[in-house]
Protein backbone atom coordinates (compact mmCIF):
# COMPACT_ATOMS: atom_id res chain seq x y z
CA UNK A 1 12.31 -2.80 -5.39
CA UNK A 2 10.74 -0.67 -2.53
CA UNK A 3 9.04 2.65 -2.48
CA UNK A 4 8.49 5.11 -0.18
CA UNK A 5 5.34 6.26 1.97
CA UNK A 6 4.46 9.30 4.08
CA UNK A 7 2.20 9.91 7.23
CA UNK A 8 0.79 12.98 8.05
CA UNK A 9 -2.05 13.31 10.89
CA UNK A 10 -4.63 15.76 10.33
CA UNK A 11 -4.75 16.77 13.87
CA UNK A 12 -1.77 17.11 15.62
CA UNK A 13 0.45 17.43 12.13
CA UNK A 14 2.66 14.76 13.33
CA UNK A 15 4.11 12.93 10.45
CA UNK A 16 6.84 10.87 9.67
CA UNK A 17 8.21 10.85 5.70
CA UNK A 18 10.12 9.30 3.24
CA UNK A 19 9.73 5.68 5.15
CA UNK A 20 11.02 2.90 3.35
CA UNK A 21 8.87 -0.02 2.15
CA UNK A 22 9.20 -3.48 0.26
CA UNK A 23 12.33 -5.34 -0.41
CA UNK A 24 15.88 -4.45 -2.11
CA UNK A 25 16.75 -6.90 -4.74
CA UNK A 26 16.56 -10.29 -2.43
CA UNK A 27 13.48 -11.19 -0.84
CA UNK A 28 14.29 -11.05 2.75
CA UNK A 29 14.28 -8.73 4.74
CA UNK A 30 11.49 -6.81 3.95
CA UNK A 31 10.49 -3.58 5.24
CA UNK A 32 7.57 -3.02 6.39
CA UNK A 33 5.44 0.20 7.96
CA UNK A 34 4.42 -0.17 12.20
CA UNK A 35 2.74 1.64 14.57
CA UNK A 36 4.29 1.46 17.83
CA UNK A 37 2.22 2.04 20.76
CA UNK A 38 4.80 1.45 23.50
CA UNK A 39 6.49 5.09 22.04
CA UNK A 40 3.73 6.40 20.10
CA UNK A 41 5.20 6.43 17.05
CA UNK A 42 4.52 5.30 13.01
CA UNK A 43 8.08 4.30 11.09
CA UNK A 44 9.15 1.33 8.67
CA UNK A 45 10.99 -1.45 10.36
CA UNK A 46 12.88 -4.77 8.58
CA UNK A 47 11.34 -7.83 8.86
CA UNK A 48 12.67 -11.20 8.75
CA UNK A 49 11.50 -14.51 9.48
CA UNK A 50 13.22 -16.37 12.91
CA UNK A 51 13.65 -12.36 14.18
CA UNK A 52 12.08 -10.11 16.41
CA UNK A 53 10.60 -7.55 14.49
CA UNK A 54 11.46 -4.38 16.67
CA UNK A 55 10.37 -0.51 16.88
CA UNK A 56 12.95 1.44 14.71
CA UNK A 57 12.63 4.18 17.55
CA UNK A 58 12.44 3.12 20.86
CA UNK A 59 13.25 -0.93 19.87
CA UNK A 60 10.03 -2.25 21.18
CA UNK A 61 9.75 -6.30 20.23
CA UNK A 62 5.67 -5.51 19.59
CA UNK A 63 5.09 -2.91 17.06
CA UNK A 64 1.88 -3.35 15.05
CA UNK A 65 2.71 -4.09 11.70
CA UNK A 66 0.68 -2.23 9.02
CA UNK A 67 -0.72 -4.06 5.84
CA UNK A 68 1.40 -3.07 2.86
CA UNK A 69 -1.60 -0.50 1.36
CA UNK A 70 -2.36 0.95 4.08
CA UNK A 71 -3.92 4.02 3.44
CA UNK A 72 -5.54 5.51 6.60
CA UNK A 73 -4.27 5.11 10.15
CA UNK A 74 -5.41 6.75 13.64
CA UNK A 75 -2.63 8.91 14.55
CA UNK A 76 -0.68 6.70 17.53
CA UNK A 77 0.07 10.42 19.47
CA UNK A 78 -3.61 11.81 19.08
CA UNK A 79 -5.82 9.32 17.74
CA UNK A 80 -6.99 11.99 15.32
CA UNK A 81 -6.97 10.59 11.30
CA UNK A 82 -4.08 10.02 9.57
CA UNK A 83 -3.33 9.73 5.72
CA UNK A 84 -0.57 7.16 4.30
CA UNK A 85 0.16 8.24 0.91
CA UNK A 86 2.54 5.87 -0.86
CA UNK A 87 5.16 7.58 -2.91
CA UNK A 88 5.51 4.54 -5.74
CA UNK A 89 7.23 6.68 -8.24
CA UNK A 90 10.06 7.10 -5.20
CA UNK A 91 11.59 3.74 -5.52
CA UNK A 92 14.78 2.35 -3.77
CA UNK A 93 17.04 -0.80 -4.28
């Protein structure tokens, strides 16, 4: 099953929430959280061998995937800090 995570940038208060992470009940695909410098953006994106992994915004073929506990990231529209909290008590199948 897959949780849910949050960014929030302590500078410029961008954030994204409730972005899906891990896998449904196969495997494959498995979502997984990006940074996306082409559009500046942080999201969760599917992620399947023999496919492009794209940006779930702007569908970029190279967004920077994130390890899965990822807690800290630089904000990709200010470079200021930015907090991942992971929401594992918010699940989805």
């Amino acid at each position: 099953m897959g949780h849910f995570a949050d960014f929030r940038c302590r500078g410029c208060r961008y954030e994204e929430v409730d972005l899906g992470v891990g896998h449904g009940r196969k495997p494959t695909p498995v979502l997984k959280l990006f940074r996306c410098d082409h559009c500046h953006s942080v999201g969760s994106t599917w992620v399947q061998e023999g496919r492009v992994t794209r940006c779930s915004f702007c569908y970029h073929d190279e967004p920077v995937l994130l390890a899965d506990d990822v807690t800290a990231l630089a904000c990709p529209k200010c470079q200021a800090p930015g907090v991942v909290t992971h929401r594992r008590d918010a699940t989805w199948e």
